[in-house]
PDB file of N, CA and C in Angstrom:
ATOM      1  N   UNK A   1     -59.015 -22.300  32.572  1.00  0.00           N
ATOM      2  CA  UNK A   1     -58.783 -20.888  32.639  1.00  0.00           C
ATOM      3  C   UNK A   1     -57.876 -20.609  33.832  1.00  0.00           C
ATOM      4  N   UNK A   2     -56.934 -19.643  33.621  1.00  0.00           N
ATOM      5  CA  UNK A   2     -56.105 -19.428  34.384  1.00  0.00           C
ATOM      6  C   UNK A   2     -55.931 -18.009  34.908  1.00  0.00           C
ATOM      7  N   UNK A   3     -56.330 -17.135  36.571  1.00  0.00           N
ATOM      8  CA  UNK A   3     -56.928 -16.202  36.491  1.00  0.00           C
ATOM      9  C   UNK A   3     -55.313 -15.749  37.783  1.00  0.00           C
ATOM     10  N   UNK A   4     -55.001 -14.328  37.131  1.00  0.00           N
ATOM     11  CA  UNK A   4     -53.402 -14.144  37.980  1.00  0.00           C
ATOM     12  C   UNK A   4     -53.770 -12.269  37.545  1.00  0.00           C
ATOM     13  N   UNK A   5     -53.470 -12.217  39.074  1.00  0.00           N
ATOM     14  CA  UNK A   5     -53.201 -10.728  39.641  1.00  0.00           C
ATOM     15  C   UNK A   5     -52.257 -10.295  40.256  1.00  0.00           C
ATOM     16  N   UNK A   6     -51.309  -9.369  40.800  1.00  0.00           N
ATOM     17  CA  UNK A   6     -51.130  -8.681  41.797  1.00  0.00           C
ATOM     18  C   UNK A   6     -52.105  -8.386  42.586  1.00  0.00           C
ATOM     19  N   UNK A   7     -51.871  -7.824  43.669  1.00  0.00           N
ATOM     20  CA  UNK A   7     -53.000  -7.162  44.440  1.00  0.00           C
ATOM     21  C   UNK A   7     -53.156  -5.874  44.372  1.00  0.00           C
ATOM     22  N   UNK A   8     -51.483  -5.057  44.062  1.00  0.00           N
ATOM     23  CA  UNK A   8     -51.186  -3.658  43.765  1.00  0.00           C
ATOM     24  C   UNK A   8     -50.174  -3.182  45.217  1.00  0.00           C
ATOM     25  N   UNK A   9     -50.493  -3.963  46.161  1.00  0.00           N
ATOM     26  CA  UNK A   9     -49.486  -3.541  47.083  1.00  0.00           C
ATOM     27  C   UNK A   9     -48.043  -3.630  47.067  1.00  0.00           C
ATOM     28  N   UNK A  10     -47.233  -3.306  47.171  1.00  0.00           N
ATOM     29  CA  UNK A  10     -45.980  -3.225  46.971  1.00  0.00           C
ATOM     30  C   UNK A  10     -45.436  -4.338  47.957  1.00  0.00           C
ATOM     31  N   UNK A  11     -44.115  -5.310  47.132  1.00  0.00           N
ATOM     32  CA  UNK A  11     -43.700  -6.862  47.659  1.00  0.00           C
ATOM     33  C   UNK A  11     -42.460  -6.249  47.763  1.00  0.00           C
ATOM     34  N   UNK A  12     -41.998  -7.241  47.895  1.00  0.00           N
ATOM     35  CA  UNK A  12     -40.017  -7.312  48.175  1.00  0.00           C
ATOM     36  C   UNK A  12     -39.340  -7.291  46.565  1.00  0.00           C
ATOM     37  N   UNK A  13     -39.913  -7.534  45.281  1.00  0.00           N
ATOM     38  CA  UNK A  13     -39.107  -7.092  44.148  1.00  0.00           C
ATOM     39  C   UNK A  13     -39.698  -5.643  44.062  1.00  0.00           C
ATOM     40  N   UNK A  14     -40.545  -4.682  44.248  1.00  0.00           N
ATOM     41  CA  UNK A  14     -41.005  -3.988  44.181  1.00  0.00           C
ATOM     42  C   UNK A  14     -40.171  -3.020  45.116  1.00  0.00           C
ATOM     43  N   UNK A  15     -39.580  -2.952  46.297  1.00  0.00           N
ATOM     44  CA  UNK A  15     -38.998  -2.216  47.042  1.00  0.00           C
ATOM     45  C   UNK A  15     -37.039  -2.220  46.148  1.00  0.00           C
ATOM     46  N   UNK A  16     -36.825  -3.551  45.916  1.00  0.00           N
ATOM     47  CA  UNK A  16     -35.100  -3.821  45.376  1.00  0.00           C
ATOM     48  C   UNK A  16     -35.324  -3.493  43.715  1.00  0.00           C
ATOM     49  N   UNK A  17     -36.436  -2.873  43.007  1.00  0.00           N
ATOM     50  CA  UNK A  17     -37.029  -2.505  41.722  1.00  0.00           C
ATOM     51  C   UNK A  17     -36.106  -1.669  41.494  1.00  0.00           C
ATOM     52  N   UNK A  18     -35.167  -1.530  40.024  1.00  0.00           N
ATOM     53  CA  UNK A  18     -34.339  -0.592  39.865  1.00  0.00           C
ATOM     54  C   UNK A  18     -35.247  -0.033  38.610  1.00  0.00           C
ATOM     55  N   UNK A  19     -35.288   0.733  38.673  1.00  0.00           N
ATOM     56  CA  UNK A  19     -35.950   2.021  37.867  1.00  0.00           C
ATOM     57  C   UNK A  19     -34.973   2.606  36.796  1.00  0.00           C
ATOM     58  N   UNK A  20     -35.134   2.731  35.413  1.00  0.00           N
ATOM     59  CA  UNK A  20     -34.010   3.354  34.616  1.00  0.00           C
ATOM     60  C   UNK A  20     -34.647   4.504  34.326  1.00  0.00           C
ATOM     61  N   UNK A  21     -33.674   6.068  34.234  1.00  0.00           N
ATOM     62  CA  UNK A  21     -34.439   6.906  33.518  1.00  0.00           C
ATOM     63  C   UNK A  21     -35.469   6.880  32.655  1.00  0.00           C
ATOM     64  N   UNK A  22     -34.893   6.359  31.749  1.00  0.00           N
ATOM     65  CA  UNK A  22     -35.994   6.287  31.019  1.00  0.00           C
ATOM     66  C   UNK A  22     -37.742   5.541  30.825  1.00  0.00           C
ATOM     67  N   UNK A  23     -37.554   5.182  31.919  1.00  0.00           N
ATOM     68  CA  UNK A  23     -39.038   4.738  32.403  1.00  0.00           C
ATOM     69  C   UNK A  23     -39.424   5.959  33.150  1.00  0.00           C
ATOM     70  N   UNK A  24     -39.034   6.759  34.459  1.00  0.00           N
ATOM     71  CA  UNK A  24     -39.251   7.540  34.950  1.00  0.00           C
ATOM     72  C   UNK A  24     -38.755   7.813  36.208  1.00  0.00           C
ATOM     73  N   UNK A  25     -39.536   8.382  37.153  1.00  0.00           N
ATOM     74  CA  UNK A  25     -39.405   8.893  38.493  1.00  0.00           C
ATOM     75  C   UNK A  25     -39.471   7.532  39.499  1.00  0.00           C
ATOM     76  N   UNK A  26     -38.766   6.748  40.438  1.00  0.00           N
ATOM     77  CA  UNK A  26     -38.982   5.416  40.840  1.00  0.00           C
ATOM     78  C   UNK A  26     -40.390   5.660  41.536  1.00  0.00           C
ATOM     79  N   UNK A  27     -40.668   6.541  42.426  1.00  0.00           N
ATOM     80  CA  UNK A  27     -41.758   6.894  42.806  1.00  0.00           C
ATOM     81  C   UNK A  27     -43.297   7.136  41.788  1.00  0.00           C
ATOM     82  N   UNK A  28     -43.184   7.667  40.946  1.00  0.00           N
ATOM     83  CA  UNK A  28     -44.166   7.495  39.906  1.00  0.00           C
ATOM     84  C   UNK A  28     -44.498   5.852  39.491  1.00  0.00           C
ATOM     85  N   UNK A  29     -42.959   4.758  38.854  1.00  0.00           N
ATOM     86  CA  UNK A  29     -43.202   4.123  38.393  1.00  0.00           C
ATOM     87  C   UNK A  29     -43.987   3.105  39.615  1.00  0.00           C
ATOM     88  N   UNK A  30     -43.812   3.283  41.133  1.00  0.00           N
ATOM     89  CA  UNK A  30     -44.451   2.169  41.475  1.00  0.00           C
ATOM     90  C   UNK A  30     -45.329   2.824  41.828  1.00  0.00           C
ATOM     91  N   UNK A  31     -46.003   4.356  42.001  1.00  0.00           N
ATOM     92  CA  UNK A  31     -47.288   4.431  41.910  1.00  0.00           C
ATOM     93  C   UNK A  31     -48.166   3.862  40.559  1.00  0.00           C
ATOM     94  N   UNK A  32     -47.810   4.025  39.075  1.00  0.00           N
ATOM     95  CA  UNK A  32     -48.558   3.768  38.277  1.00  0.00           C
ATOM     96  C   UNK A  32     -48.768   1.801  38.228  1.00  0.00           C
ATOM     97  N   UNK A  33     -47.354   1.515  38.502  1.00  0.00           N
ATOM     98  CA  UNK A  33     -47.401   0.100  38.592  1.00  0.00           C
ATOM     99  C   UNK A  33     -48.652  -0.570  39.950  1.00  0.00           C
ATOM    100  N   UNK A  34     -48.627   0.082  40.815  1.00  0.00           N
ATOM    101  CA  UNK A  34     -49.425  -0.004  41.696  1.00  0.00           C
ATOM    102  C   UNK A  34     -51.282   0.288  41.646  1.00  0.00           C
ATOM    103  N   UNK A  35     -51.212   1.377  40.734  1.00  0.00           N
ATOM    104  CA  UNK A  35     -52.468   1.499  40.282  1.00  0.00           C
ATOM    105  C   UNK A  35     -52.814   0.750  39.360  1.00  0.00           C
ATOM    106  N   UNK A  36     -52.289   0.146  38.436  1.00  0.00           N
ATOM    107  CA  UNK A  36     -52.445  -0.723  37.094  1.00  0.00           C
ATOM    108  C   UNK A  36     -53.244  -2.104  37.707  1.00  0.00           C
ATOM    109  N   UNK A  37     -52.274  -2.688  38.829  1.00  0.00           N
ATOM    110  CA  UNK A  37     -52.202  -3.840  39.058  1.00  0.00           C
ATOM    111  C   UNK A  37     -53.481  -4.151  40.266  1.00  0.00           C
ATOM    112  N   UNK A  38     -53.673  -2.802  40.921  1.00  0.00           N
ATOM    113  CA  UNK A  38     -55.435  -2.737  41.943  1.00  0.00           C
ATOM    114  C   UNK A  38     -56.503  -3.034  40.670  1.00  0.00           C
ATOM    115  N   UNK A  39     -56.563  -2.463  39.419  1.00  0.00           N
ATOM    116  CA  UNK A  39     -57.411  -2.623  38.558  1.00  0.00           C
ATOM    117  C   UNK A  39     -57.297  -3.619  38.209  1.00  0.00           C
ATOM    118  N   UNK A  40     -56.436  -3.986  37.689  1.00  0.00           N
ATOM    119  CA  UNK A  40     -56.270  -5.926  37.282  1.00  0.00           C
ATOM    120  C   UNK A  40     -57.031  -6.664  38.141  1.00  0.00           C
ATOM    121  N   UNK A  41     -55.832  -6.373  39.393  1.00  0.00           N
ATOM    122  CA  UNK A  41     -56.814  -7.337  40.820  1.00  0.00           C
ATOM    123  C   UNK A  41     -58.407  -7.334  40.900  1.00  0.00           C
ATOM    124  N   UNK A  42     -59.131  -6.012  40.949  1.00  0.00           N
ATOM    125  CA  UNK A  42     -60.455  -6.032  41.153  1.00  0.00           C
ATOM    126  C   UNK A  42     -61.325  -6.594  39.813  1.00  0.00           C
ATOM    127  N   UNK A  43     -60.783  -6.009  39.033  1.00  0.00           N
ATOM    128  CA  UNK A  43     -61.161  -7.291  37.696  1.00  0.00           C
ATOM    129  C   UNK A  43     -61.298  -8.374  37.988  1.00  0.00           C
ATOM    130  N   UNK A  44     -59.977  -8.849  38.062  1.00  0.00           N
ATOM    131  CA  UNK A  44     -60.202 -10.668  38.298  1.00  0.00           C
ATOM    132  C   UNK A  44     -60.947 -10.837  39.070  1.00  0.00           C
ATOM    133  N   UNK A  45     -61.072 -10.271  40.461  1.00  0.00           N
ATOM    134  CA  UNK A  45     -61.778 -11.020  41.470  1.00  0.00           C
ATOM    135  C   UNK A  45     -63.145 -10.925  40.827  1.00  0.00           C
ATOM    136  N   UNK A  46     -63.844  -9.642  40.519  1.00  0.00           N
ATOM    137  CA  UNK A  46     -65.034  -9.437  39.685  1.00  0.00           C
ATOM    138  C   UNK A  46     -65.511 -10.582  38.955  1.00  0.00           C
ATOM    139  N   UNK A  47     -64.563 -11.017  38.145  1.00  0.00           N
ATOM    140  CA  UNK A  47     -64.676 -12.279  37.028  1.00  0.00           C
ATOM    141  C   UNK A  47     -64.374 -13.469  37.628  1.00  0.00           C
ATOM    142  N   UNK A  48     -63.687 -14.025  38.760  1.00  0.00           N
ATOM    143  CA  UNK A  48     -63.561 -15.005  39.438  1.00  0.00           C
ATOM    144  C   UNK A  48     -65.231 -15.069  40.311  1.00  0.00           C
ATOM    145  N   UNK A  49     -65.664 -14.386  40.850  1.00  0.00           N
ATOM    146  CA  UNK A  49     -66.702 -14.287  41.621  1.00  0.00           C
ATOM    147  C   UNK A  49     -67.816 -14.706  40.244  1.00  0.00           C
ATOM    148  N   UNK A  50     -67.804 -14.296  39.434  1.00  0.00           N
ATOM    149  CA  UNK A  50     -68.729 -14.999  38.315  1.00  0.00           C
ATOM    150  C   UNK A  50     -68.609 -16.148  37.941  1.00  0.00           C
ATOM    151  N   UNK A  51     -66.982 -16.401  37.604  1.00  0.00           N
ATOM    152  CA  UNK A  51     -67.081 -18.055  37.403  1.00  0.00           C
ATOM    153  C   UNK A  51     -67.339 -18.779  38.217  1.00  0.00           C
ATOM    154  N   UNK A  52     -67.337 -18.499  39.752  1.00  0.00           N
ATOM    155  CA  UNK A  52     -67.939 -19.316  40.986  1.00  0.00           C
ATOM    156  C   UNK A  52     -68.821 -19.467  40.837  1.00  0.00           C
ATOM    157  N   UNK A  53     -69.813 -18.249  40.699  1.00  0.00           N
ATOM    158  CA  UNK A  53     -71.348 -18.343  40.699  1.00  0.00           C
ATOM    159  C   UNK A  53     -71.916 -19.471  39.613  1.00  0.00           C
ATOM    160  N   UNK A  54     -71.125 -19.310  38.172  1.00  0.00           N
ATOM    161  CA  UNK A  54     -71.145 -19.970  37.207  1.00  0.00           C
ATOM    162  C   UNK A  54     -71.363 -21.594  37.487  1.00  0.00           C
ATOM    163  N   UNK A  55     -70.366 -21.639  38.333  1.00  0.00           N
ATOM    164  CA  UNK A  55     -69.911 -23.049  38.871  1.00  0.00           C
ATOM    165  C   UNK A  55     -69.007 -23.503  37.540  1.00  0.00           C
ATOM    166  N   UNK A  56     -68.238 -22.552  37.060  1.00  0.00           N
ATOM    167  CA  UNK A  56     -67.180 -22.844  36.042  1.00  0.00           C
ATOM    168  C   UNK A  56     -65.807 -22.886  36.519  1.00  0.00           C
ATOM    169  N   UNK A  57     -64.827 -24.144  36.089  1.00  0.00           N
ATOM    170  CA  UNK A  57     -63.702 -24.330  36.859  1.00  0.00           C
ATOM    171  C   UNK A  57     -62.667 -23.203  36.466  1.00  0.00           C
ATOM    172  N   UNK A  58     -61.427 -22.852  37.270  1.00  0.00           N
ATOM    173  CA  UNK A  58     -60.557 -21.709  36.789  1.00  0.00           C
ATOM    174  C   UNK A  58     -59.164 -22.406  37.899  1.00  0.00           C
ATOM    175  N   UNK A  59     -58.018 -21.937  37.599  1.00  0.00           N
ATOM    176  CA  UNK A  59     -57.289 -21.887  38.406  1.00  0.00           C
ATOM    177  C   UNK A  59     -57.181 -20.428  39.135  1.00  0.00           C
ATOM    178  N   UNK A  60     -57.229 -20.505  40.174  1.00  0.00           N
ATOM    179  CA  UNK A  60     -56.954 -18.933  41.284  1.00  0.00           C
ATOM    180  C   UNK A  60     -55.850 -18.842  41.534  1.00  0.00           C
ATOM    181  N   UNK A  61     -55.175 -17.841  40.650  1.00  0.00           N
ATOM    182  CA  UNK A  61     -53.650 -17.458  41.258  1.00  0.00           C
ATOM    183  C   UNK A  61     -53.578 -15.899  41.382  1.00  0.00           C
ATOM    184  N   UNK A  62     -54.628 -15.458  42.651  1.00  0.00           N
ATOM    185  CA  UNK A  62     -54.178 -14.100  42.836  1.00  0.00           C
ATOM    186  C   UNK A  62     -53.519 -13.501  43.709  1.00  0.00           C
ATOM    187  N   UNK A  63     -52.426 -12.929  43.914  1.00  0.00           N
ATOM    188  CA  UNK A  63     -51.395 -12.767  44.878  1.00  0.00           C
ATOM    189  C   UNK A  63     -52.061 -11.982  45.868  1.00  0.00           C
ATOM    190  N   UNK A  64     -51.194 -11.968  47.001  1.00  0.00           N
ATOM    191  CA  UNK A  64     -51.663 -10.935  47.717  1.00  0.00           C
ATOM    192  C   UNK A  64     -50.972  -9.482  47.622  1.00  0.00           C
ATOM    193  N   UNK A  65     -49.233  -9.705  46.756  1.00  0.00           N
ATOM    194  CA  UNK A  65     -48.841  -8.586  46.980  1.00  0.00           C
ATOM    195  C   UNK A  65     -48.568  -8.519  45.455  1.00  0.00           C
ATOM    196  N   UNK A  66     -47.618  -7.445  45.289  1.00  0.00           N
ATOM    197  CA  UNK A  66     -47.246  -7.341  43.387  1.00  0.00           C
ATOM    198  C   UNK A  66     -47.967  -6.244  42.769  1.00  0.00           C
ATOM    199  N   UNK A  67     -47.246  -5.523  42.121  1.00  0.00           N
ATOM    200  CA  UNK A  67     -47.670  -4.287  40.673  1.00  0.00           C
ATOM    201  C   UNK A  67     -47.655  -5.113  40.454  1.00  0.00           C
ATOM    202  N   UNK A  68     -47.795  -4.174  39.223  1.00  0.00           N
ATOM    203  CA  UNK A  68     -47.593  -4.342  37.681  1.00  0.00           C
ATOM    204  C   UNK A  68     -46.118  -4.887  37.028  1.00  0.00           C
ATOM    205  N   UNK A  69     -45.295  -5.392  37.178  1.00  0.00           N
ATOM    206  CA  UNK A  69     -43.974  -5.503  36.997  1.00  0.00           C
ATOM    207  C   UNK A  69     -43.649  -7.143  36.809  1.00  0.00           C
ATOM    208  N   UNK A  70     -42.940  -7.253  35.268  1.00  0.00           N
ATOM    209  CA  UNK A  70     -42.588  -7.865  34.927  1.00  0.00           C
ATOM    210  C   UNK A  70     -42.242  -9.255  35.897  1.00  0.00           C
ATOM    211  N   UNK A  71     -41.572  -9.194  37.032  1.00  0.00           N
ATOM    212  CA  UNK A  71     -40.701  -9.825  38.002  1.00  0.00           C
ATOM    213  C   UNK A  71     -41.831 -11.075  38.543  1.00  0.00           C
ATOM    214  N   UNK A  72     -42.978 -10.600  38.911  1.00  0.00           N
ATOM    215  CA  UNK A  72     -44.112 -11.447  39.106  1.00  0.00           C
ATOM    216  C   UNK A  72     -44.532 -11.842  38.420  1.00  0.00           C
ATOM    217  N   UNK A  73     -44.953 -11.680  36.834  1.00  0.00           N
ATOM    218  CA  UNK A  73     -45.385 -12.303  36.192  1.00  0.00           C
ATOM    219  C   UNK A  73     -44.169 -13.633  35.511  1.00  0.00           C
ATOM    220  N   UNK A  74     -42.896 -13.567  35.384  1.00  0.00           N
ATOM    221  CA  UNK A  74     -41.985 -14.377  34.854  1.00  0.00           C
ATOM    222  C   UNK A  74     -41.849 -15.408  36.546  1.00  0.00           C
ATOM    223  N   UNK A  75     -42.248 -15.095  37.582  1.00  0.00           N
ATOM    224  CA  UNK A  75     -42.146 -15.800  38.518  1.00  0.00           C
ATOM    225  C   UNK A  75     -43.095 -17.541  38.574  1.00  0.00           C
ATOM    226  N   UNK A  76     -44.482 -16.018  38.227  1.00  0.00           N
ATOM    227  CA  UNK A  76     -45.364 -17.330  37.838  1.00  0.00           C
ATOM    228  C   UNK A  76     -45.831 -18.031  36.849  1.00  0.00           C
ATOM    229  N   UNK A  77     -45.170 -17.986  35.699  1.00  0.00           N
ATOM    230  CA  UNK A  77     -44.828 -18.362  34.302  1.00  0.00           C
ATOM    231  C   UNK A  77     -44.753 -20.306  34.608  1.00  0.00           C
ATOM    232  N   UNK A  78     -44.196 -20.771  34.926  1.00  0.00           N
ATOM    233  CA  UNK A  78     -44.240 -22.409  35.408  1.00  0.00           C
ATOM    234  C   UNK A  78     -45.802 -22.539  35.590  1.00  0.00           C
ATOM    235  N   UNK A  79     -45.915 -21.820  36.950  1.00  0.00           N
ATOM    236  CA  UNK A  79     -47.215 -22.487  37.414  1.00  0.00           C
ATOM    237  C   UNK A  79     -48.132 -22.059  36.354  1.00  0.00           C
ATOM    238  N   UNK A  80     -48.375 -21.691  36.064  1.00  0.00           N
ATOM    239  CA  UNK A  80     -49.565 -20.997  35.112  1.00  0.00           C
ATOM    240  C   UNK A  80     -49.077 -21.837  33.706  1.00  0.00           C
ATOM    241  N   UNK A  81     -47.519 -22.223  33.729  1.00  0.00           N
ATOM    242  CA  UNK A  81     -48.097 -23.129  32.280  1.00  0.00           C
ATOM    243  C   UNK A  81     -48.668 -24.400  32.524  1.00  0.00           C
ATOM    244  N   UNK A  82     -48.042 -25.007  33.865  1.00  0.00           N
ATOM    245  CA  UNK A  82     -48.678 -26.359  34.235  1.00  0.00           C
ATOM    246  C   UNK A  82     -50.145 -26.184  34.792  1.00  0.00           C
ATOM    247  N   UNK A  83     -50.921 -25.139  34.445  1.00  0.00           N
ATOM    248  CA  UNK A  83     -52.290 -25.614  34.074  1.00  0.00           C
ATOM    249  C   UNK A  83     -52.962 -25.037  32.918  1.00  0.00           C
ATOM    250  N   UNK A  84     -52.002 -24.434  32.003  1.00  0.00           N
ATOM    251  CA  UNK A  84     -52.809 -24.415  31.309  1.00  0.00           C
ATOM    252  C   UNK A  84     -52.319 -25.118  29.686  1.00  0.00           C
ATOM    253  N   UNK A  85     -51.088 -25.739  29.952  1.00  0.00           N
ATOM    254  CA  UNK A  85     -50.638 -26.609  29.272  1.00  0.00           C
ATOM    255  C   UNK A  85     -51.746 -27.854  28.235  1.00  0.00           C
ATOM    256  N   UNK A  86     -51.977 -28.656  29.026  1.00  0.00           N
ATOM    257  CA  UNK A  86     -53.448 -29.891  29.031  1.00  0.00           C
ATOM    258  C   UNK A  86     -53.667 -29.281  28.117  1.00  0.00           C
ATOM    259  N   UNK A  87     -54.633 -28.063  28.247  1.00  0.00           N
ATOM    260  CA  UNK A  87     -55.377 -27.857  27.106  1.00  0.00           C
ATOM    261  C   UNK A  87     -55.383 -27.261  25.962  1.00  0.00           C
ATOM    262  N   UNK A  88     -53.386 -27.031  25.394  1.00  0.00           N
ATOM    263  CA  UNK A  88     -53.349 -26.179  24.140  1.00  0.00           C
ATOM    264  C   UNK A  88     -52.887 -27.878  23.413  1.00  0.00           C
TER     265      UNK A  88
END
């Protein structure tokens, strides 16, 4: 299992983030991106703290910084396939 968050705080693609109209206000989009990605985060950790307890194995890849935004997740696309590769 492979367990990946943001934290919701805003990183360095998050500040150089170009925003198109049609998504919205740049300010809105990294507030909502920012709120999306605190809920993710506290999730996982929620569910990581169980599989500990569990004593069930996982990989921990939760950032410290990062929305919601595409840019982090295609970052960590490698690592996250080289563990979870093995087992498809």
């Amino acid at each position: 299992m492979y367990l990946y968050s943001g934290a919701g705080r805003l990183g360095p693609a998050d500040i150089k983030r170009n925003v198109s109209p049609e998504e919205g206000l740049y300010q809105v989009v990294l507030a909502a991106s920012s709120a999306f990605e605190i809920a993710t985060s506290d999730c996982s950790q929620r569910f990581a703290g169980q599989l500990r307890a569990a004593g069930l194995p996982f990989t921990d890849a939760m950032q410290t910084v990062g929305t919601h935004h595409w840019y982090y997740w295609a970052k960590e696309l490698p690592r996250m396939w080289k563990a979870i590769e093995p087992s498809l």
